[in-house]
N, C-alpha and C. Protein backbone atom coordinates (compact mmCIF):
# COMPACT_ATOMS: atom_id res chain seq x y z
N UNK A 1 0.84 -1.18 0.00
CA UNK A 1 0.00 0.00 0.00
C UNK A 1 0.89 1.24 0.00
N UNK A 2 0.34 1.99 -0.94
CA UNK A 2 1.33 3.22 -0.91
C UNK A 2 1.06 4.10 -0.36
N UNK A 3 1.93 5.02 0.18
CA UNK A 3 2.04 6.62 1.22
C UNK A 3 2.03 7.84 0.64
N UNK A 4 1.10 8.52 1.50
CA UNK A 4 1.61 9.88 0.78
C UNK A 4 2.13 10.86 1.67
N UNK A 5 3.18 11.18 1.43
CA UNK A 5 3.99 11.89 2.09
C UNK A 5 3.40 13.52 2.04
N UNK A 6 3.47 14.58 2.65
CA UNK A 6 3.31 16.07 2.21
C UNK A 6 4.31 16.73 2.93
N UNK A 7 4.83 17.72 2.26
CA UNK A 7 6.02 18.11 2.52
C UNK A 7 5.17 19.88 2.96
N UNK A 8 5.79 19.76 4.17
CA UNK A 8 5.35 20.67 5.05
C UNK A 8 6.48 21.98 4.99
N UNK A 9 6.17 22.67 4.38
CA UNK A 9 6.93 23.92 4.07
C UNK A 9 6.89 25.57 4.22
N UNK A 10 5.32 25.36 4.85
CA UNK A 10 4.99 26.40 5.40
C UNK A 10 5.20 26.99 6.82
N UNK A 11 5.75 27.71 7.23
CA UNK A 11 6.12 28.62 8.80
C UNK A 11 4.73 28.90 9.41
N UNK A 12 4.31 28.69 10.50
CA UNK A 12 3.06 29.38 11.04
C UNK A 12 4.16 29.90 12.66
N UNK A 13 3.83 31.36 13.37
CA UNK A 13 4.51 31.51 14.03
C UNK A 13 3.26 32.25 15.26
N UNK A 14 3.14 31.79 16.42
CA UNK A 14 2.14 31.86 16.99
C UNK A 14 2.96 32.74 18.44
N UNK A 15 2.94 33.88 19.13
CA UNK A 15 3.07 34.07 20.47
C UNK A 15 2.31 33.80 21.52
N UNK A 16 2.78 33.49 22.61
CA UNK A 16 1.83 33.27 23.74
C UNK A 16 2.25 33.74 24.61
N UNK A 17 1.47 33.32 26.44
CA UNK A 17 2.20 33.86 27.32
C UNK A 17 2.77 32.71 27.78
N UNK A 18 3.19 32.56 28.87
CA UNK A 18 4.15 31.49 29.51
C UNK A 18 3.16 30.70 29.95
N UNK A 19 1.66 31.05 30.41
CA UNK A 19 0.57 30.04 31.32
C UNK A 19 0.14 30.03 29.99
N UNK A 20 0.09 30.27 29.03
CA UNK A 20 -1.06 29.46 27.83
C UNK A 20 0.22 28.75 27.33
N UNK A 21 1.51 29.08 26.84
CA UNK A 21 2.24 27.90 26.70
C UNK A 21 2.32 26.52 27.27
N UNK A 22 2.26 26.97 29.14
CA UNK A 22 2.49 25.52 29.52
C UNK A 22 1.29 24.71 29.64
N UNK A 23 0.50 25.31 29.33
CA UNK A 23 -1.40 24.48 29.20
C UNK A 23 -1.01 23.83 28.25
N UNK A 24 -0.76 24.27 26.68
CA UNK A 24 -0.49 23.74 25.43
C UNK A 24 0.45 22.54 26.02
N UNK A 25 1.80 22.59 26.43
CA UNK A 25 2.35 21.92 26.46
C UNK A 25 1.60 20.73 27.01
N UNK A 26 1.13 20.89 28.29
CA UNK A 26 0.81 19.94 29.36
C UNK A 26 -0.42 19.19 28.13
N UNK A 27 -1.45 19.76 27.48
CA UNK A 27 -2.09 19.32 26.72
C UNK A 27 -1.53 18.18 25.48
N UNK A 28 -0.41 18.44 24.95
CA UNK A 28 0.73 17.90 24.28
C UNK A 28 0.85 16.63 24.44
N UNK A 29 1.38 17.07 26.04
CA UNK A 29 2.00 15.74 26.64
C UNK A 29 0.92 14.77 27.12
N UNK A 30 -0.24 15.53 27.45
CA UNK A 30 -1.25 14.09 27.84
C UNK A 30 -1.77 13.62 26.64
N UNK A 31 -1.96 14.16 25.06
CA UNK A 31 -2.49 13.11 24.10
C UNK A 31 -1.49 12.55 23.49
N UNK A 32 -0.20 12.59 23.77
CA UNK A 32 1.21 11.90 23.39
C UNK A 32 1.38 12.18 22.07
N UNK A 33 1.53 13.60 21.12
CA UNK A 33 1.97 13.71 20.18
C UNK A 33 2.92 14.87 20.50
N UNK A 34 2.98 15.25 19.07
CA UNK A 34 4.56 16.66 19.55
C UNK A 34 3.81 18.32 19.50
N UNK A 35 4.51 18.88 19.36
CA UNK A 35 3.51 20.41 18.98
C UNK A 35 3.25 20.56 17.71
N UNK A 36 4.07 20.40 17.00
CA UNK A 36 3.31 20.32 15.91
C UNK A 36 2.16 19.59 15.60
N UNK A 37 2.41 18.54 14.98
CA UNK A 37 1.05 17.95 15.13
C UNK A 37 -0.10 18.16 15.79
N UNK A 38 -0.11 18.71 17.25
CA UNK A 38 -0.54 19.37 18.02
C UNK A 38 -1.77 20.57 17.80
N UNK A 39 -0.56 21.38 17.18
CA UNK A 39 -1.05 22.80 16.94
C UNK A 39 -1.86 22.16 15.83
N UNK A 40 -1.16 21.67 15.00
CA UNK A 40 -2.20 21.84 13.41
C UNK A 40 -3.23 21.21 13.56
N UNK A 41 -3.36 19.85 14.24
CA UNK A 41 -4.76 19.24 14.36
C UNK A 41 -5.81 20.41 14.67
N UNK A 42 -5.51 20.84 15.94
CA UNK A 42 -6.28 21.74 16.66
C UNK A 42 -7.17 23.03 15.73
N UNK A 43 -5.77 23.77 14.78
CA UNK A 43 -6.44 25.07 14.05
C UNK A 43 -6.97 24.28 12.80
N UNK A 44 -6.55 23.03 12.37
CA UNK A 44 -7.29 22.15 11.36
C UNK A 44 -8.68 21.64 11.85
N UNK A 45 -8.65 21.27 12.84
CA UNK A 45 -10.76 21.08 13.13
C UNK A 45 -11.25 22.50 13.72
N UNK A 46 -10.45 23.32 13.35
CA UNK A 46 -11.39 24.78 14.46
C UNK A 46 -11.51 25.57 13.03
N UNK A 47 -10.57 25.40 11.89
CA UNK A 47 -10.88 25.83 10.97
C UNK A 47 -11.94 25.21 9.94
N UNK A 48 -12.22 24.34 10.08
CA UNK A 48 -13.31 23.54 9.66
C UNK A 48 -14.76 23.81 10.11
N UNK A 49 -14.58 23.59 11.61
CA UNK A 49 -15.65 24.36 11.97
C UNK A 49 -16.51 25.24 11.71
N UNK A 50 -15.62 26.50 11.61
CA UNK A 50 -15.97 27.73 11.32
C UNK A 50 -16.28 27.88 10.00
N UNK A 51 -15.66 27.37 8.70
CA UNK A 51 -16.10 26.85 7.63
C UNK A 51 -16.89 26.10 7.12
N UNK A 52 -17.77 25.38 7.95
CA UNK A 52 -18.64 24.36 8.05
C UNK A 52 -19.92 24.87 7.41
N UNK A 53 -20.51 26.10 8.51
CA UNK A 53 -21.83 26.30 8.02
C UNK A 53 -21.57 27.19 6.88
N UNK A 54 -20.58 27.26 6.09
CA UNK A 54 -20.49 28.33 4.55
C UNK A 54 -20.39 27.76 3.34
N UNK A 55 -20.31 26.46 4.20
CA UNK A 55 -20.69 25.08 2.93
C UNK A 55 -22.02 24.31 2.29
N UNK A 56 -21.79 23.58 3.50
CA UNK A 56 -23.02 22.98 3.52
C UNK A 56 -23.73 23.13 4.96
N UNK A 57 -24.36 22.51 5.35
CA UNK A 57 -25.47 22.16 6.69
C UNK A 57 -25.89 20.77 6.51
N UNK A 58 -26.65 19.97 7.59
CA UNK A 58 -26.88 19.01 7.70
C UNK A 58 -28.05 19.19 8.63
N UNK A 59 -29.48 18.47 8.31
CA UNK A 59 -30.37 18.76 9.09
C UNK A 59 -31.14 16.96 8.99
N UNK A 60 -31.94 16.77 10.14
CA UNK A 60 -32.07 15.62 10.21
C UNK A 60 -33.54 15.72 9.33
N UNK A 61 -34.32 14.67 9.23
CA UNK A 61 -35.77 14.54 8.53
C UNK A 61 -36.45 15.56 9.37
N UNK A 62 -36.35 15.58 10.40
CA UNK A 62 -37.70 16.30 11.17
C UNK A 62 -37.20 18.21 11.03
N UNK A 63 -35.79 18.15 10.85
CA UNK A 63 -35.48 19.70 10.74
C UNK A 63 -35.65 19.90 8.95
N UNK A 64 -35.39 19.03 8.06
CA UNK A 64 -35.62 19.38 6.38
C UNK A 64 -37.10 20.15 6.30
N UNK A 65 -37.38 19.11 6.91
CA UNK A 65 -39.24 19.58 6.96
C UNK A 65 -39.41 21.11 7.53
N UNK A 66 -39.05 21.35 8.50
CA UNK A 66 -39.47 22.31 8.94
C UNK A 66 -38.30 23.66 8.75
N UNK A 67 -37.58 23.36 8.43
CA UNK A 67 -36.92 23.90 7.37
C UNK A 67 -37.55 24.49 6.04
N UNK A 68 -38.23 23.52 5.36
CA UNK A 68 -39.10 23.72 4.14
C UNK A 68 -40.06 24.39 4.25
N UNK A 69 -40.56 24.19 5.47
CA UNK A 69 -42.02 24.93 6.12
C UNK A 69 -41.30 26.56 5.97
N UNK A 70 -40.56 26.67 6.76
CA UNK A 70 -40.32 27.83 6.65
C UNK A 70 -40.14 28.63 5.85
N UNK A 71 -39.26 28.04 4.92
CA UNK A 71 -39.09 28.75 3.02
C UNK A 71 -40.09 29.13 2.65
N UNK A 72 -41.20 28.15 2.67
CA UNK A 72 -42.23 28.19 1.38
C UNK A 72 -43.65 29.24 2.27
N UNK A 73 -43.11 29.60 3.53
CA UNK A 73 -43.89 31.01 4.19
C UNK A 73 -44.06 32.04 3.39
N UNK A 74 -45.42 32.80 2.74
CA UNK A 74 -45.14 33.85 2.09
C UNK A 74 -44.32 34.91 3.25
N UNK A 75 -43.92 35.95 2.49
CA UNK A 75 -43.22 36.71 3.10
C UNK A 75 -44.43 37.93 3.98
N UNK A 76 -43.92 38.63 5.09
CA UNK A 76 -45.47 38.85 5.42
C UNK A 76 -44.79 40.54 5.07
N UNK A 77 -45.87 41.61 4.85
CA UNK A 77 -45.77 42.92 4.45
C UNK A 77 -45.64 43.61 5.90
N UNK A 78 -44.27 44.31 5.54
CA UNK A 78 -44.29 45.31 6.89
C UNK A 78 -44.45 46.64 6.39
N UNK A 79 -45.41 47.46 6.49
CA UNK A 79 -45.75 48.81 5.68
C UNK A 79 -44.54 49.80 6.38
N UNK A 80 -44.32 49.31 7.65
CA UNK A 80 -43.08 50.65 7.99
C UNK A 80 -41.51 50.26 7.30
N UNK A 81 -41.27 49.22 7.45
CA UNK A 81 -39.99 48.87 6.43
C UNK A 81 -40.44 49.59 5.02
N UNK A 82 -41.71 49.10 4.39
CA UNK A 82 -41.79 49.33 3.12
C UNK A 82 -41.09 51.01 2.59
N UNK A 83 -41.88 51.60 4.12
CA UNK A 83 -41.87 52.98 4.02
C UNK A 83 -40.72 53.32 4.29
N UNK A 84 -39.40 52.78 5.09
CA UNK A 84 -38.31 52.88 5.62
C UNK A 84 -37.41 52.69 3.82
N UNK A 85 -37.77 51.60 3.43
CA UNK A 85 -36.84 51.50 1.99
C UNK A 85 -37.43 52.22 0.61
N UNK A 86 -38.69 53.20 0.70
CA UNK A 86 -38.53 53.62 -0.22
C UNK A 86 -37.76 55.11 0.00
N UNK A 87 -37.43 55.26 1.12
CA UNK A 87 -37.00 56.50 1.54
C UNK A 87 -35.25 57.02 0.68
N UNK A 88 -34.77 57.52 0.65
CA UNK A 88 -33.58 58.31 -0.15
C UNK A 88 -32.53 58.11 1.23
N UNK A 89 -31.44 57.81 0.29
CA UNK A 89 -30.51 57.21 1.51
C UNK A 89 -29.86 58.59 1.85
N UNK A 90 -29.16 58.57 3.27
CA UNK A 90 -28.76 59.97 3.68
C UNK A 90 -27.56 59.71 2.71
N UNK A 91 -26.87 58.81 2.48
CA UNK A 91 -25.61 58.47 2.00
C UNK A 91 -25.81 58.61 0.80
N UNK A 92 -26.75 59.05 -0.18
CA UNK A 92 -26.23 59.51 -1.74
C UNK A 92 -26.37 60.99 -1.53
N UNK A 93 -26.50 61.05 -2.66
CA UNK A 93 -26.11 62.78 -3.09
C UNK A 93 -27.40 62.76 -4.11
């Protein structure tokens, strides 16, 4: 079975203080990998995360539905918005 190697060539350079260093560390040392690996797992699922809902979503049967319910709501008329957006923005000329 073959490997794939990736050649890690990029610098990431992070400051801390001395008590969030030795948390990291101590954190390090209890899941038994190094800092590297470390660090990148960590900003690799936190960056995912945060990227998550700009992708896709995931909703179970009972949320699709009501999900759908909600879309297919006509939209309801607010006469003071209406009146708010036909108004002249202070910001043109």
């Amino acid at each position: 079975m073959a490997t794939t190697t990736r050649k890690r060539d990029q610098r990431l350079e992070v400051r801390t203080t001395v008590e969030e260093r030795d948390l990291i560390n101590e954190a390090v040392e209890s899941v038994g990998t190094d800092l590297t690996s470390f660090v990148l797992d960590s900003l690799l699922d936190a960056s995912r995360r945060v990227l998550a809902d700009r992708s896709a979503f995931v909703l179970s049967i009972e949320q699709a539905v009501e999900w759908d319910r909600i879309n297919e709501t006509p939209a309801r008329e607010l006469p003071g918005l209406l009146r708010l957006m036909e108004r002249t923005s202070p910001f043109t000329s």
